[in-house]
C-alpha atoms as a PDB file:
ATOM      1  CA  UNK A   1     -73.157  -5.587 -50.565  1.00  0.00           C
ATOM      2  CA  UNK A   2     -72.179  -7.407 -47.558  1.00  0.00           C
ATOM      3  CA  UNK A   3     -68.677  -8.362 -48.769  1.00  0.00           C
ATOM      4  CA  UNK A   4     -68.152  -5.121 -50.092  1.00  0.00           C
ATOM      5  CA  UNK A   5     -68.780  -3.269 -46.418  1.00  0.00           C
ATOM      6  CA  UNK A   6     -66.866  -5.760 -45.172  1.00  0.00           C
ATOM      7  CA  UNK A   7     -64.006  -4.700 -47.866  1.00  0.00           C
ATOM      8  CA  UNK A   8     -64.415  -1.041 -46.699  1.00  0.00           C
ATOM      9  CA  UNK A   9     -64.479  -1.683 -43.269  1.00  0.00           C
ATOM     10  CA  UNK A  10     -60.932  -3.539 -43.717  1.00  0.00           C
ATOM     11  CA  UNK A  11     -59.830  -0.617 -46.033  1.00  0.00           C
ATOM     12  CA  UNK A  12     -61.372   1.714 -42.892  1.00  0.00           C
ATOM     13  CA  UNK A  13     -58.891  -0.599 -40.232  1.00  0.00           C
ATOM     14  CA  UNK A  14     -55.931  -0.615 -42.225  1.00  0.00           C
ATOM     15  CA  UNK A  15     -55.989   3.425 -43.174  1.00  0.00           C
ATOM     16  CA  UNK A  16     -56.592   3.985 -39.387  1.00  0.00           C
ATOM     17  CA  UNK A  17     -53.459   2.016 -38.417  1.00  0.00           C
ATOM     18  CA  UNK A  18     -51.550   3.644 -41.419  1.00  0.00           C
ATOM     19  CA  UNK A  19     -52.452   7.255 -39.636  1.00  0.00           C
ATOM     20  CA  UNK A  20     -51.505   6.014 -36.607  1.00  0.00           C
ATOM     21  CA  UNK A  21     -47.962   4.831 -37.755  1.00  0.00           C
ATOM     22  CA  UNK A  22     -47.249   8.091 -39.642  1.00  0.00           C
ATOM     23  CA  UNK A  23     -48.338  10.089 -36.413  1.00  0.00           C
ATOM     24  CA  UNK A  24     -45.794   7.728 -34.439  1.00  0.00           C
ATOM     25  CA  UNK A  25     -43.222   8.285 -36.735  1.00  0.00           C
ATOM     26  CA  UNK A  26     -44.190  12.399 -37.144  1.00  0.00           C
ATOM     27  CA  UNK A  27     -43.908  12.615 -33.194  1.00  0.00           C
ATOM     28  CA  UNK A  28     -40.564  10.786 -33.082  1.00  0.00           C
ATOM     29  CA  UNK A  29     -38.676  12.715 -36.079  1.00  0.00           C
ATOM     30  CA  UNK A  30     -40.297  16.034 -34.040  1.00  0.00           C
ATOM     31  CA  UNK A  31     -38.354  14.676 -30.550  1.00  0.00           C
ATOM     32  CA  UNK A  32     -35.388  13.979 -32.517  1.00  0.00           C
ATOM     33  CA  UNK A  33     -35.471  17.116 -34.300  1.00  0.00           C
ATOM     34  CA  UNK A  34     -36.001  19.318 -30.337  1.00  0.00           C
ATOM     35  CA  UNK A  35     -32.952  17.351 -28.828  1.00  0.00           C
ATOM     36  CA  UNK A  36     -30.863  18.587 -31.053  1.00  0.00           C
ATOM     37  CA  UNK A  37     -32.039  21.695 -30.484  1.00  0.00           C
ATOM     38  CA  UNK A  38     -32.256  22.118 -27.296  1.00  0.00           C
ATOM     39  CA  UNK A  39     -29.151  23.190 -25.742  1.00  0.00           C
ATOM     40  CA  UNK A  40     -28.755  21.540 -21.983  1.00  0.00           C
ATOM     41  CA  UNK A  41     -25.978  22.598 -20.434  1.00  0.00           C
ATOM     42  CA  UNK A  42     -22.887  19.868 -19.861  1.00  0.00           C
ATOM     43  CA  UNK A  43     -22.689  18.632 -16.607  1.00  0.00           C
ATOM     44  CA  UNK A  44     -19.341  18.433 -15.322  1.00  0.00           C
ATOM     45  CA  UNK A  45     -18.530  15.241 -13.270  1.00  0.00           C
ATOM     46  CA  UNK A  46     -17.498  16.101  -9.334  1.00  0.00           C
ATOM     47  CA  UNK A  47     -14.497  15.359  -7.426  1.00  0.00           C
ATOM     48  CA  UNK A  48     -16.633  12.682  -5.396  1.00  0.00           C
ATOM     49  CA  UNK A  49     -17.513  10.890  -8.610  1.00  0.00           C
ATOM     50  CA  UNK A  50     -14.371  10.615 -10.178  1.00  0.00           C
ATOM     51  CA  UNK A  51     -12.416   9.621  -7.203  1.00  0.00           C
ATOM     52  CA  UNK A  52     -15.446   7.299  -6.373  1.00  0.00           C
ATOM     53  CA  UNK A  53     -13.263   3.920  -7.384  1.00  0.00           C
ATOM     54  CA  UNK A  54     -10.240   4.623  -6.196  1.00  0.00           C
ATOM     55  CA  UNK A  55     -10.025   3.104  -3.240  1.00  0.00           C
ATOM     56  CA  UNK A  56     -11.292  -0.555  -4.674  1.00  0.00           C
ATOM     57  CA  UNK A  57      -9.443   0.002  -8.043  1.00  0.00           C
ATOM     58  CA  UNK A  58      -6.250   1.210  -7.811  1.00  0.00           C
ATOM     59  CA  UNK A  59      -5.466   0.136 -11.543  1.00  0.00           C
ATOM     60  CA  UNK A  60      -8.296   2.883 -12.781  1.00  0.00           C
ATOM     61  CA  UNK A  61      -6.298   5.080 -11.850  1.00  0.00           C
ATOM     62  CA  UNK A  62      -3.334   5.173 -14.334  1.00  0.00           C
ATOM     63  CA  UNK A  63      -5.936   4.882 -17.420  1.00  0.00           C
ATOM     64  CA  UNK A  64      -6.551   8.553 -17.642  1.00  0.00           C
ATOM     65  CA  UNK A  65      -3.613  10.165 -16.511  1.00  0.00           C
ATOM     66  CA  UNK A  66      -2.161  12.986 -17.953  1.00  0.00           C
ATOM     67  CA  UNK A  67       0.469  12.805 -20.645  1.00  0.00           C
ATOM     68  CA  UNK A  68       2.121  15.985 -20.952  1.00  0.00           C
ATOM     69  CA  UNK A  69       5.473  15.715 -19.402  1.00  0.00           C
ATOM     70  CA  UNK A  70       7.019  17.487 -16.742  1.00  0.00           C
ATOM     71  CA  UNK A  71       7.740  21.332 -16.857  1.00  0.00           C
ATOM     72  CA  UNK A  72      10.827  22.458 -17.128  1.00  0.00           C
ATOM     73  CA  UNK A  73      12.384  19.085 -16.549  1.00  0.00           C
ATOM     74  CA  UNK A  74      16.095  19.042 -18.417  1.00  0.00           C
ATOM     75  CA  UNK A  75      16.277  23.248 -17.347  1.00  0.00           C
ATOM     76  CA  UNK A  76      16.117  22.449 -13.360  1.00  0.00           C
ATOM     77  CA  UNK A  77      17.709  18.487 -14.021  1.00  0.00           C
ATOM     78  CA  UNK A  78      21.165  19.345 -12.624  1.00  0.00           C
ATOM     79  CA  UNK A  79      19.941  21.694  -9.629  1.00  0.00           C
ATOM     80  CA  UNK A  80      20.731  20.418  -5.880  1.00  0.00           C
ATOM     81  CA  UNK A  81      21.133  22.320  -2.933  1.00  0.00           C
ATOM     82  CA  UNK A  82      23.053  20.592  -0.269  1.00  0.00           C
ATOM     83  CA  UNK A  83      21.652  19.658   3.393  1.00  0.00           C
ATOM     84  CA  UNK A  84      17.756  20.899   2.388  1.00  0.00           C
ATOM     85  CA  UNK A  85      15.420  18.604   2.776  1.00  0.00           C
ATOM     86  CA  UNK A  86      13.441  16.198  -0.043  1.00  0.00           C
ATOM     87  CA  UNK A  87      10.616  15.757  -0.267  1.00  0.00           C
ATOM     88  CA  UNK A  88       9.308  11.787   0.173  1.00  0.00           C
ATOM     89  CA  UNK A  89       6.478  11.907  -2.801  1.00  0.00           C
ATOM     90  CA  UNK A  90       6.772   8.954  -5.253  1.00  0.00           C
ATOM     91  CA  UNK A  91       5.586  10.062  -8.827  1.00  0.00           C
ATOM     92  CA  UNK A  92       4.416   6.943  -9.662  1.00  0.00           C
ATOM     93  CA  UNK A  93       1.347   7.567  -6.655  1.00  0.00           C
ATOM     94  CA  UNK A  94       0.835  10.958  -8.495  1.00  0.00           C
ATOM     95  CA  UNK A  95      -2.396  10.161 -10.855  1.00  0.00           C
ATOM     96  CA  UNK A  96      -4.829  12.566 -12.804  1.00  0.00           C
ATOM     97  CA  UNK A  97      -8.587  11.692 -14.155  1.00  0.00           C
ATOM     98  CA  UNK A  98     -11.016  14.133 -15.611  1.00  0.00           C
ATOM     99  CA  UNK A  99      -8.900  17.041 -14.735  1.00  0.00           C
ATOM    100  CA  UNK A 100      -8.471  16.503 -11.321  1.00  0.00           C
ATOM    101  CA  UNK A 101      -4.817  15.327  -9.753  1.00  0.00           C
ATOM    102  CA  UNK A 102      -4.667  13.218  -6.495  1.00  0.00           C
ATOM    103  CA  UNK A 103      -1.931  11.770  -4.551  1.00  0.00           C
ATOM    104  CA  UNK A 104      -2.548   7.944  -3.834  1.00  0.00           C
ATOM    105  CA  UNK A 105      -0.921   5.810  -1.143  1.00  0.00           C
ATOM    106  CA  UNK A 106      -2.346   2.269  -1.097  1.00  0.00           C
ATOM    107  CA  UNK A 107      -4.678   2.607  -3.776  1.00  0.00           C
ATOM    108  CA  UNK A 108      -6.136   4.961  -1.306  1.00  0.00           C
ATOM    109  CA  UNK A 109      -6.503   8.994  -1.799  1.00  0.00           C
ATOM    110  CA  UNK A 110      -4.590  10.667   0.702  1.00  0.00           C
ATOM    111  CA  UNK A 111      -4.673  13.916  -0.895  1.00  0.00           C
ATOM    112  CA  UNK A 112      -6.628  17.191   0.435  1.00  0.00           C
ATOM    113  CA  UNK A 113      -8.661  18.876  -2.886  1.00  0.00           C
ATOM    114  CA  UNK A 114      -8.687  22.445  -2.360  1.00  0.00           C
ATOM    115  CA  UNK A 115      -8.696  25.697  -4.864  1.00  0.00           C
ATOM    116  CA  UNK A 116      -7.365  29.199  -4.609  1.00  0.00           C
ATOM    117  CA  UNK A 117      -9.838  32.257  -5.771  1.00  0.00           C
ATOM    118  CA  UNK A 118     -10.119  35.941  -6.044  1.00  0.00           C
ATOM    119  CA  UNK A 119     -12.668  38.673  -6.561  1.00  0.00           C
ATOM    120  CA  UNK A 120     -12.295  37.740 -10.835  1.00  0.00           C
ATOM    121  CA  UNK A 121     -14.269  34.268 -10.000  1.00  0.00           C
ATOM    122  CA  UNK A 122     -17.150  36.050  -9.442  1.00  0.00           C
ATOM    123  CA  UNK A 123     -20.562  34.988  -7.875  1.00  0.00           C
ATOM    124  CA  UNK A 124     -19.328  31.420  -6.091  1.00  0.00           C
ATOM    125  CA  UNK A 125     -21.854  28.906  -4.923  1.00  0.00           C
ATOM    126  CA  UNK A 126     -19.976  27.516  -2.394  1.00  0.00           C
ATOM    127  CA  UNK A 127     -22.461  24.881  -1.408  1.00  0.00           C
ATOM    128  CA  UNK A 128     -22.130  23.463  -4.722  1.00  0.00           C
ATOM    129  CA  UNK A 129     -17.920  23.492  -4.386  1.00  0.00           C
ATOM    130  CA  UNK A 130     -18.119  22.126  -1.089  1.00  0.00           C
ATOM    131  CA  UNK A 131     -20.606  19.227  -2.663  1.00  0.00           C
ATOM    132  CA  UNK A 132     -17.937  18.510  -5.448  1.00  0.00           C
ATOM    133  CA  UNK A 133     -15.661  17.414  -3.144  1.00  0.00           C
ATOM    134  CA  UNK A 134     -13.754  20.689  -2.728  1.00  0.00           C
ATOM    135  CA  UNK A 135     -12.344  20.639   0.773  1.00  0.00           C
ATOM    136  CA  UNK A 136     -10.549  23.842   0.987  1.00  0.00           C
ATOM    137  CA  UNK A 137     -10.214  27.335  -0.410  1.00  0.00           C
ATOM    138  CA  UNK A 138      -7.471  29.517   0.126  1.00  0.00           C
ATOM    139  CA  UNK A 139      -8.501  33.238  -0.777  1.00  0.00           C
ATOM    140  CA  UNK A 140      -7.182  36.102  -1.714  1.00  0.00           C
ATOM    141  CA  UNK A 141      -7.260  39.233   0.669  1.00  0.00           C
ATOM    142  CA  UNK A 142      -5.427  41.667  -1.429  1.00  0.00           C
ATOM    143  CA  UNK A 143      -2.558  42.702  -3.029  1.00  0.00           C
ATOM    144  CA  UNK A 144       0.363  45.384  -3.711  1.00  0.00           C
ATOM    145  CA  UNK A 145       0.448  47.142  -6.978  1.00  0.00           C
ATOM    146  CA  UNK A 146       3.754  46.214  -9.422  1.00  0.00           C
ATOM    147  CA  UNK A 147       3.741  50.024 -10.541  1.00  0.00           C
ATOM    148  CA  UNK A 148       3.231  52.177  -7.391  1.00  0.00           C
ATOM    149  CA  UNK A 149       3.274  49.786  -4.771  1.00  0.00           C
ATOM    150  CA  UNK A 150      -0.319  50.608  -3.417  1.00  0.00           C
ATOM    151  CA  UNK A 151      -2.227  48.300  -1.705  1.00  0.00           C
ATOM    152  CA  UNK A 152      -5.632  47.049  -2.801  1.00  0.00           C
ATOM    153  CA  UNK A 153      -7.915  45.031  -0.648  1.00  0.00           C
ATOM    154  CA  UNK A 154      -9.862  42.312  -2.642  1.00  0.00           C
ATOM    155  CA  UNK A 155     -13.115  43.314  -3.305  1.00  0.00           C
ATOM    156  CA  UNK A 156     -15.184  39.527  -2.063  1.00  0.00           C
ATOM    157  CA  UNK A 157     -12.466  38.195   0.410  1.00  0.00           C
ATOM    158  CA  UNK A 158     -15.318  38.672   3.543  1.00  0.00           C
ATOM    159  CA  UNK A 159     -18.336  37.668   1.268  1.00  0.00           C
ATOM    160  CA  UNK A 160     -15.461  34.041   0.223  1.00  0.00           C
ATOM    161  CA  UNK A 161     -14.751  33.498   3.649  1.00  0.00           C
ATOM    162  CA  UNK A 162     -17.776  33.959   4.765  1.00  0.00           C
ATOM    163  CA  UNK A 163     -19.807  31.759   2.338  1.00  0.00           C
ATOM    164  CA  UNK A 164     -17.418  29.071   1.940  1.00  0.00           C
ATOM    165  CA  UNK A 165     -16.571  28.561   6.002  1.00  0.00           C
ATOM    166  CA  UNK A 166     -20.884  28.363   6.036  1.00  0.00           C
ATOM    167  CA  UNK A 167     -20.633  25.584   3.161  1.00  0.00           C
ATOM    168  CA  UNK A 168     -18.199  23.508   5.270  1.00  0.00           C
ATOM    169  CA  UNK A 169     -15.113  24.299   3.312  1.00  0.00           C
ATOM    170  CA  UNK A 170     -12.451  24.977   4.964  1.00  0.00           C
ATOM    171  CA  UNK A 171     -10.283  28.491   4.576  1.00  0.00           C
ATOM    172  CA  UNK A 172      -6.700  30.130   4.406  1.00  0.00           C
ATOM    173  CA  UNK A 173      -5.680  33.708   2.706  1.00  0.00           C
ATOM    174  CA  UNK A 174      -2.694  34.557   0.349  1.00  0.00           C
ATOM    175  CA  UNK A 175      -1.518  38.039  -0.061  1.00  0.00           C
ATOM    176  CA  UNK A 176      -0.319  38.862  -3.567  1.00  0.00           C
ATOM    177  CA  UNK A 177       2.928  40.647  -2.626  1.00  0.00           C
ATOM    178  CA  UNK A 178       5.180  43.004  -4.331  1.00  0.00           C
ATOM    179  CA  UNK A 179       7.163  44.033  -1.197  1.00  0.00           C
ATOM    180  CA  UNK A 180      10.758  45.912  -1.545  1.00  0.00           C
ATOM    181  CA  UNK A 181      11.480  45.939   2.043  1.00  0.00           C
ATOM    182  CA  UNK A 182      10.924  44.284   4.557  1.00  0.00           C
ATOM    183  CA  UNK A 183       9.033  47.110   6.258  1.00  0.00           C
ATOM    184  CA  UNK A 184       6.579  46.403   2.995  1.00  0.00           C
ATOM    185  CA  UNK A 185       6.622  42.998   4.036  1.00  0.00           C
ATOM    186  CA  UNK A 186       5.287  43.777   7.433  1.00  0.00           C
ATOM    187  CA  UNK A 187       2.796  45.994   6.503  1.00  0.00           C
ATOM    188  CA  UNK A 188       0.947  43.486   4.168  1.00  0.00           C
ATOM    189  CA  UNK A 189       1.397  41.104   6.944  1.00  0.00           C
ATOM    190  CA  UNK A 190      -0.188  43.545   9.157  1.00  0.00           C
ATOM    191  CA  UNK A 191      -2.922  44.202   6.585  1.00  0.00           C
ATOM    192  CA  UNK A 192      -3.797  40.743   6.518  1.00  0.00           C
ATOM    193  CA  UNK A 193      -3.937  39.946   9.832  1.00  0.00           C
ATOM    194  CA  UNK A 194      -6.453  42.748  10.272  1.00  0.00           C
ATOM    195  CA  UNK A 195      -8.641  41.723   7.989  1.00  0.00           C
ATOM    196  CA  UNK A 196      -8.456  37.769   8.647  1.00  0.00           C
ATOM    197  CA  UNK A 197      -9.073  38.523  12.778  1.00  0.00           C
ATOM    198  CA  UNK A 198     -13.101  38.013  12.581  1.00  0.00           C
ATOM    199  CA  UNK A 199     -13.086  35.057  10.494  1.00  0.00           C
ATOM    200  CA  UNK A 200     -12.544  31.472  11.044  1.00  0.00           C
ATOM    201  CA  UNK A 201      -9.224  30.281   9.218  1.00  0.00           C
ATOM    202  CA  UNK A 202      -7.830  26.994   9.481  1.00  0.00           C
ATOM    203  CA  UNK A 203      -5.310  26.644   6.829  1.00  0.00           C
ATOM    204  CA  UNK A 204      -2.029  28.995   6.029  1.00  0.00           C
ATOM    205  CA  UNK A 205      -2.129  32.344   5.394  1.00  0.00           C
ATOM    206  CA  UNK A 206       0.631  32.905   2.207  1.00  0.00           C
ATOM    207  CA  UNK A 207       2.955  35.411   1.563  1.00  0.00           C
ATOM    208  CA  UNK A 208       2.932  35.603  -2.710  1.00  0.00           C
ATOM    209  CA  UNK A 209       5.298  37.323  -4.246  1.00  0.00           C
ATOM    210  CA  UNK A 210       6.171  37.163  -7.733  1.00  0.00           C
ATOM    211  CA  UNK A 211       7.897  38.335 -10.485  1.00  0.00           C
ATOM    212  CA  UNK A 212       6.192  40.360 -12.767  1.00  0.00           C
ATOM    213  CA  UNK A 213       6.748  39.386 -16.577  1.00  0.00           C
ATOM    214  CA  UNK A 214       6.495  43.431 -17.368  1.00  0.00           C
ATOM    215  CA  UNK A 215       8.682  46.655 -16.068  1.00  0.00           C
ATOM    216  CA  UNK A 216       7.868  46.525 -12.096  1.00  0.00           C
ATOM    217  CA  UNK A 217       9.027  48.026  -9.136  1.00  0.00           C
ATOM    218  CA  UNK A 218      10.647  44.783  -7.917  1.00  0.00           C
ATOM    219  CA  UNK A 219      12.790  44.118 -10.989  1.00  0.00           C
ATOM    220  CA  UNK A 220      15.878  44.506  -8.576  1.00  0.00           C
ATOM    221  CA  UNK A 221      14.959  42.273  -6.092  1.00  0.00           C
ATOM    222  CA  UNK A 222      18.069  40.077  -5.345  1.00  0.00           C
ATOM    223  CA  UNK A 223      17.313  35.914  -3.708  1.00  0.00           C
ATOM    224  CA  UNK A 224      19.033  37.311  -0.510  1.00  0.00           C
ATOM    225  CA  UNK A 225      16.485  40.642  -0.015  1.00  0.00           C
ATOM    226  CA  UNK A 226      13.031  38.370  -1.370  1.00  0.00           C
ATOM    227  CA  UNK A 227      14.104  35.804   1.590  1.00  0.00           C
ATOM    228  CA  UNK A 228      14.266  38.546   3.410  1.00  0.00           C
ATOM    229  CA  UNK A 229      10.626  40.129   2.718  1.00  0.00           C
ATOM    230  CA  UNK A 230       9.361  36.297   3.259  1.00  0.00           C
ATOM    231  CA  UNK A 231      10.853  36.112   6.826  1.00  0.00           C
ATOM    232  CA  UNK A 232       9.412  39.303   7.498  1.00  0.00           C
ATOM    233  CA  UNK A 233       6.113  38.492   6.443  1.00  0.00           C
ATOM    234  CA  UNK A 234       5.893  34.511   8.083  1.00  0.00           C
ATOM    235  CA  UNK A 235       7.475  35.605  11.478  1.00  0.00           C
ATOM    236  CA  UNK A 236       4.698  38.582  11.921  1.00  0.00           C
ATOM    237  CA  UNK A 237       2.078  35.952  10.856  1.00  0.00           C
ATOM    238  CA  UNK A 238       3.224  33.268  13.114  1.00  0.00           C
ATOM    239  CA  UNK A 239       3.767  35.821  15.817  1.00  0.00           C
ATOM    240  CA  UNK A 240      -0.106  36.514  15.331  1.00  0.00           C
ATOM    241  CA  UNK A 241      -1.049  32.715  15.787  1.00  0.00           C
ATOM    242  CA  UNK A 242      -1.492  31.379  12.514  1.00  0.00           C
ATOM    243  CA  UNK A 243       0.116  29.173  10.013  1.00  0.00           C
ATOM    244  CA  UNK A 244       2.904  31.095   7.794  1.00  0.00           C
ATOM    245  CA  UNK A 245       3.118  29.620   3.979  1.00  0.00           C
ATOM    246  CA  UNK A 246       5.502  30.698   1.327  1.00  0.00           C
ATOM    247  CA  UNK A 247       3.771  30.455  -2.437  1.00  0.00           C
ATOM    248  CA  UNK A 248       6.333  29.825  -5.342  1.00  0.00           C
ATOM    249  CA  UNK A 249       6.804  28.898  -8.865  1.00  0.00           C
ATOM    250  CA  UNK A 250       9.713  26.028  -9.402  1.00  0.00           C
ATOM    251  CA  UNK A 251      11.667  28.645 -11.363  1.00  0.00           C
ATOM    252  CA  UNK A 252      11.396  31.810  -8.871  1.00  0.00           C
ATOM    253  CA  UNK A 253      12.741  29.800  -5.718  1.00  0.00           C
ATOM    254  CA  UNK A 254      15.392  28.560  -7.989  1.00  0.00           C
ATOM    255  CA  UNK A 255      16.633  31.476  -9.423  1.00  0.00           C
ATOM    256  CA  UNK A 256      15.296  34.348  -7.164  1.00  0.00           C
ATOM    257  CA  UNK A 257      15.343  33.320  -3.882  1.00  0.00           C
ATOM    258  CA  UNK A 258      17.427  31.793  -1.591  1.00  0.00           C
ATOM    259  CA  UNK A 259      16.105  28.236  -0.955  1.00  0.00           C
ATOM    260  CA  UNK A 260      17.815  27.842   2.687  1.00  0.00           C
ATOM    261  CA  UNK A 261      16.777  30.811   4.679  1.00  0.00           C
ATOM    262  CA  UNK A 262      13.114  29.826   4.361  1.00  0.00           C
ATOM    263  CA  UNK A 263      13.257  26.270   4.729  1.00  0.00           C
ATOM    264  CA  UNK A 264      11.328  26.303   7.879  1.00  0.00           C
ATOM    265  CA  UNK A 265       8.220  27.586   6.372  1.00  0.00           C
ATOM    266  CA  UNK A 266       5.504  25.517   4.357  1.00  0.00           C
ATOM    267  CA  UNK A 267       6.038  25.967   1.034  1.00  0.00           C
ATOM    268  CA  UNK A 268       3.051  25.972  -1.732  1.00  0.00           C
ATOM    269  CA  UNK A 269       4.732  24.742  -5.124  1.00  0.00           C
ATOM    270  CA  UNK A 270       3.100  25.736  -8.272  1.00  0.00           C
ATOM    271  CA  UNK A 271       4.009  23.852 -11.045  1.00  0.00           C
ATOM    272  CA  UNK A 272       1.521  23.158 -13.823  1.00  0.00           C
ATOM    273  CA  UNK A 273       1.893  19.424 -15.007  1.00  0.00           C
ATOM    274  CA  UNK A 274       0.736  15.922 -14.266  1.00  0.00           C
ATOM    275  CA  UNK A 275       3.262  15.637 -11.705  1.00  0.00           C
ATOM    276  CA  UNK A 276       5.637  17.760  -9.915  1.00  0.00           C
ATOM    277  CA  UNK A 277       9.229  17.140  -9.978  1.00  0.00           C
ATOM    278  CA  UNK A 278      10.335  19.843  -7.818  1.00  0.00           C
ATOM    279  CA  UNK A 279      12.859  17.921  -5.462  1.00  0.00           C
ATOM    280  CA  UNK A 280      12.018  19.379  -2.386  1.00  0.00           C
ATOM    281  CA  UNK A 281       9.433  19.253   0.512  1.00  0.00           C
ATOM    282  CA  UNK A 282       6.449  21.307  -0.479  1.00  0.00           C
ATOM    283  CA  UNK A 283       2.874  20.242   2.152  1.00  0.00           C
ATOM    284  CA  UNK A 284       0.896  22.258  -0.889  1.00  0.00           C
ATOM    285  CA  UNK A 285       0.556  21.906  -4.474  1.00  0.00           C
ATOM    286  CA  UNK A 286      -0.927  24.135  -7.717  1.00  0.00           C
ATOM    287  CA  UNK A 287      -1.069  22.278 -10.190  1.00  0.00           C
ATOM    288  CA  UNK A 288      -3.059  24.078 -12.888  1.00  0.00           C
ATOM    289  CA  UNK A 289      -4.444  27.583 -13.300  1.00  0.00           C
ATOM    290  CA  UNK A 290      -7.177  26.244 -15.678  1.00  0.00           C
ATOM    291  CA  UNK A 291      -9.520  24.038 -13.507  1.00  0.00           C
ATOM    292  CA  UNK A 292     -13.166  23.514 -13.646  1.00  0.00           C
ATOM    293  CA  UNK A 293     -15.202  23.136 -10.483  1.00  0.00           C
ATOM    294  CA  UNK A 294     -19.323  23.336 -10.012  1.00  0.00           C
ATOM    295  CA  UNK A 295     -20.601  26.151  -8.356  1.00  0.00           C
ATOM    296  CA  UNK A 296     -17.461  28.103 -10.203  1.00  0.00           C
ATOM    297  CA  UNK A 297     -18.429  29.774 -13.524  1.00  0.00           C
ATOM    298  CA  UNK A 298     -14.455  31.046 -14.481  1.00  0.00           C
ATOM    299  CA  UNK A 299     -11.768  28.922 -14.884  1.00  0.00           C
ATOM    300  CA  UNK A 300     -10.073  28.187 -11.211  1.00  0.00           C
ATOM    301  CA  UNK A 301      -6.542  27.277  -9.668  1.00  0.00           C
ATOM    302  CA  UNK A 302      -6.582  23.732  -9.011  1.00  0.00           C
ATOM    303  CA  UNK A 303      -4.752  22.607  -5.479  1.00  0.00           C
ATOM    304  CA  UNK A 304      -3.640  19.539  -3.446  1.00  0.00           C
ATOM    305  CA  UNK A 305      -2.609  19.390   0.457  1.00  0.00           C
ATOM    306  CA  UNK A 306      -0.873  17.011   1.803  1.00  0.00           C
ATOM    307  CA  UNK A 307      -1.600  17.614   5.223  1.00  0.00           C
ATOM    308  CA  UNK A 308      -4.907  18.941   6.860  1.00  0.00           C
ATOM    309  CA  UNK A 309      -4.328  21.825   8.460  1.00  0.00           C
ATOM    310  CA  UNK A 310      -7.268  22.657  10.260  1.00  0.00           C
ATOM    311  CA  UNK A 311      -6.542  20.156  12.230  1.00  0.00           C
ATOM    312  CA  UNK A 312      -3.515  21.757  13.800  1.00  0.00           C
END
C-alpha cells in the first residue's frame, strides 16, 4: 500500500506540473493571439529623433537619402539668366532620413524645420508639432478665387496663429493669390495686413500666386504683369513693417515671371525632390506636399529655412 500511495502521489506531482505547463502555454498562445489583434497605432519617429546623430555622425546621414532624382532636371538644364544671383547651397550637404530633408554644414544641421498649413489640416496639436522638432509654421490667411476673383478668409488662420505662437513655434502667413492687377495685388496685401496686426509674426508674410491647371481668370497673365502684382504686394507689406516673400514653383518663375524684377525679395522655392537644383538664391524651401508630422492628422507641406527670421 505504501509504495502504491507513494506511486499516486508521484502520478498526483507530475499531472499537477503537466496542468501547469498547458496553462503556461494556453496563456501565451492567448497573448500571442491579442497582439495581433490589437491594433496600436504606429508611432511616427520626430524630427528630434531622427536628426538626433547628426551632429556626431555625419556618415548616417547619406544611408537613407532619397533616391528619386531631381525634378525637371534636363527641361530647366540649359536655363541661365545673366547678372542674378546663385545661390551658394552644395547638393552634396542636402540629405533626407525618414522623410524629413535637412541642410548640413559640418556634419552639423543648419537647417530651420518648418511646415505650411491651412484650414484642410484640421484640428492641430501644436504642442505636439512644436515637440517634433517643428520650428516654424507659415499659415495661410486666405485666398482669391480662380473663377470670380472673390476673396475668402481662411477659416482657422487666428485659432493657427494663435495655438502655434502659444506652443513656441514660430509664425509667418502666405496669401494664396490670384491677382490681375496690381490694384488686386494691394488689396490682398491690405487684407493681410489687417488680419496679421494682433498677432505675433516673426517670419515672412508670402505673396502666392499660381497658375491654375484649369480655365481661370489669370490664364493671361504675362511674366512682365505677375512681377508686377508681386511688387505690388511685397512693397505694401514691407511698407507695413514686415518681411515680404515671394512663393514659386521652379517652372512658374521660369516661364511666367520675370526672374529680375523681383530679385530683391526672399524667394520660397517649391520643388518636390531630394534636392533642389533650382540655380538661384532661394532663403526657403518646399520640398514635399506629402509630409507627416505628430500632432498633424492630414498629410502636410514639408519646409526648410535657411535663415531664422524671427530673429530679424
Amino acid at each position: 500500500m505504501a509504495k502504491k500511495r507513494y506511486r499516486l502521489k508521484k502520478l498526483a506531482v507530475f499531472e499537477a506540473f503537466v496542468s501547469i505547463l498547458l496553462l503556461g502555454i494556453l496563456a501565451w498562445v492567448l497573448a500571442i493571439g491579442l497582439g495581433y489583434l490589437r491594433e496600436d497605432p504606429e508611432v511616427q519617429p520626430t524630427v528630434s529623433e531622427i536628426t538626433a546623430d547628426i551632429p556626431d555622425h555625419t556618415q548616417v546621414l547619406t544611408t537613407a537619402a532619397a533616391t528619386e532624382e531631381p525634378t525637371e532636371t534636363k527641361k530647366y538644364s540649359d536655363f541661365h539668366i545673366e547678372g542674378l544671383p546663385e545661390n551658394n547651397f552644395k547638393s552634396s550637404n542636402f540629405v533626407t532620413r525618414n522623410g524629413y530633408s535637412f541642410y548640413t554644414e559640418d556634419g552639423r544641421v543648419t537647417s530651420i524645420a518648418g511646415i505650411d498649413i491651412s484650414e484642410f489640416q484640421g484640428d492641430i496639436d501644436w504642442e505636439e508639432v512644436k515637440a517634433a522638432g517643428i520650428d516654424f509654421a507659415i499659415i495661410r490667411i486666405g485666398a482669391r478665387a480662380y473663377g470670380n476673383g472673390t476673396i475668402v478668409m481662411d477659416n482657422r488662420y487666428e485659432e493657427n496663429l494663435l495655438a502655434a505662437d502659444a506652443a513656441g513655434v514660430k509664425t509667418g502667413v502666405y496669401f494664396f493669390s490670384q491677382a490681375t492687377s496690381e490694384w488686386e495685388a494691394i488689396e490682398e496685401a491690405e487684407v493681410v495686413i489687417d488680419a496679421i496686426a494682433p498677432f505675433n509674426i516673426t517670419y515672412p508674410v508670402v505673396f502666392d500666386w499660381e497658375i491654375i491647371d484649369e480655365s481661370a481668370r489669370t490664364d493671361e497673365v504675362s511674366p512682365s504683369e505677375l512681377a508686377d502684382y508681386c511688387i505690388a504686394f511685397c512693397e505694401r507689406i514691407r511698407n507695413a513693417g514686415y518681411t515680404p516673400m515671394i512663393y514659386q514653383n521652379k517652372g512658374t518663375v521660369f516661364y511666367n515671371l520675370d526672374i529680375p524684377r523681383v530679385a530683391d525679395y526672399d524667394f520660397w522655392l517649391a520643388e518636390y525632390a531630394s534636392k533642389p537644383t533650382y540655380p538661384y538664391e532661394f532663403q526657403m524651401w518646399q520640398y514635399t506636399g506629402e509630409g507627416t508630422v505628430p500632432g498633424i492628422d492630414t498629410t502636410v507641406d514639408l519646409n526648410i529655412c535657411f535663415k531664422d527670421y524671427s530673429k530679424n
